[in-house]
Protein backbone atom coordinates (compact mmCIF):
# COMPACT_ATOMS: atom_id res chain seq x y z
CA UNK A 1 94.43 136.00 60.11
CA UNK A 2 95.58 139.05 62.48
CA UNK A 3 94.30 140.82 61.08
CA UNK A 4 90.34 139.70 60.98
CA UNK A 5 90.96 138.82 64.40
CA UNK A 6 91.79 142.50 65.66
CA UNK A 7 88.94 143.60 63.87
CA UNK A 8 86.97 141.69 65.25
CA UNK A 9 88.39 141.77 68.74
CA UNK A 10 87.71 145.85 68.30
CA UNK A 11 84.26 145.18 67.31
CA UNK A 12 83.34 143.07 69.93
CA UNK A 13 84.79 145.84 72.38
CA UNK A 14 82.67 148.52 70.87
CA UNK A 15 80.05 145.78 70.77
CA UNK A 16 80.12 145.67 74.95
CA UNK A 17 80.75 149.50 75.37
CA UNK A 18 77.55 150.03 73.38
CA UNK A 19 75.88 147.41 75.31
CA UNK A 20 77.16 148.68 78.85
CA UNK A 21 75.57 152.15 78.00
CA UNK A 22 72.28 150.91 77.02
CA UNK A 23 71.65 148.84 79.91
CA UNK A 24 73.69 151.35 82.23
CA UNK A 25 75.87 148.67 83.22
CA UNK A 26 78.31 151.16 84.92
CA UNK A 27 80.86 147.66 85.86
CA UNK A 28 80.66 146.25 82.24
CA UNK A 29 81.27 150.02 80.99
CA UNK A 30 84.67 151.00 83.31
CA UNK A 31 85.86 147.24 82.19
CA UNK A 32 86.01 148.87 77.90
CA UNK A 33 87.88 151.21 79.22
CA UNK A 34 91.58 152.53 80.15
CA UNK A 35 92.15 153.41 83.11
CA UNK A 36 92.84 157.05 81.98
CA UNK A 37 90.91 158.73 78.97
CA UNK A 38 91.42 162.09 77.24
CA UNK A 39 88.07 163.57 76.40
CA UNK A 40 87.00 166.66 74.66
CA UNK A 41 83.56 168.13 75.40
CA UNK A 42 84.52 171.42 73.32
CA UNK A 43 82.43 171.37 70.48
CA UNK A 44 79.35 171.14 72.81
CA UNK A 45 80.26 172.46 76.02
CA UNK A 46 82.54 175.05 77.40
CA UNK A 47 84.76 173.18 78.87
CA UNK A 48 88.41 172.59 77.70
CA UNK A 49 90.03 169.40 76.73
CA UNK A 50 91.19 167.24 79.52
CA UNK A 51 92.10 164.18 81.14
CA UNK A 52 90.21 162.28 83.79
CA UNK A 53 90.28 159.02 85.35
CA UNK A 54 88.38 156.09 83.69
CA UNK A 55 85.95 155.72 87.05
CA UNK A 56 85.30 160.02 86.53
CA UNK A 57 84.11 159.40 83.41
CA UNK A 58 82.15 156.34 84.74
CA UNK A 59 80.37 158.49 87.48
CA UNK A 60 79.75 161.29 84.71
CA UNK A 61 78.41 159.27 82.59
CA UNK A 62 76.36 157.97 85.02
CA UNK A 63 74.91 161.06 86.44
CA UNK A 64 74.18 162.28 82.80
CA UNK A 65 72.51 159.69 81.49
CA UNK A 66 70.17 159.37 84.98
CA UNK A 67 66.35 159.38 83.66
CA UNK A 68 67.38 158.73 79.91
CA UNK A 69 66.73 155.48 77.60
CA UNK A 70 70.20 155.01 75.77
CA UNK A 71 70.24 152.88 72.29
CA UNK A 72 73.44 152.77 70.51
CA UNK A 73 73.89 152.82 66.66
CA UNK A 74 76.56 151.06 64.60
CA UNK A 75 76.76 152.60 61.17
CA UNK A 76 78.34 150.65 58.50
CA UNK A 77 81.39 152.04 59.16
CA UNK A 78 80.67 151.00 62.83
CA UNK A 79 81.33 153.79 64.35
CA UNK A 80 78.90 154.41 67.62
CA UNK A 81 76.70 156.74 67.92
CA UNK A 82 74.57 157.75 70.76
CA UNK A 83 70.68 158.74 70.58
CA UNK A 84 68.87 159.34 73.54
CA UNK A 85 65.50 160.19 74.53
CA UNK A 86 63.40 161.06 77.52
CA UNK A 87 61.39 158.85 79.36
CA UNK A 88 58.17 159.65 79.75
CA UNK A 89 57.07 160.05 83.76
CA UNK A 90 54.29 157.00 82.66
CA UNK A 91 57.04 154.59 82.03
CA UNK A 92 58.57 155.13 84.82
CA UNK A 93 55.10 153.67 86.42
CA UNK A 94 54.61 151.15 84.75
């Protein structure tokens, strides 16, 4: 059916996006996306709404997450969310 397949062509998409942020697979990442994405950063930061360039949001991302282990979450729903945690200076080492 269409519809199963669209589902699970969407999940498989979220699947990779998840999968490019974990590993910090900055390619795999830009290839999820369009080449131009709204975001909104309001509720956290002061910044307004905008647009930006897929690649901007690549190298943002990229800077951000610099130093940080990323694991994403599917919920039931499977919706993503992001935790994130330090890394301790030992791992680093070792």
């Amino acid at each position: 059916m269409l519809n199963q397949r669209a589902h699970r062509d969407v999940v498989s998409a979220i699947h990779e996006f998840c999968r490019a942020f974990d590993q910090q697979d900055w390619t795999a990442l830009r290839r999820c996306l369009a080449a131009n994405l709204f975001v909104d950063y309001s509720s956290f930061r002061r910044t307004l709404p905008s647009r930006i360039t897929a690649d901007e949001f690549v190298a943002l991302r990229q800077t951000a997450l610099e130093g940080l282990v990323t694991q994403q979450a599917l919920r039931s729903e499977g919706s993503p969310e992001l935790h994130r945690s330090r890394r301790q200076d030992n791992d680093r080492t070792a």
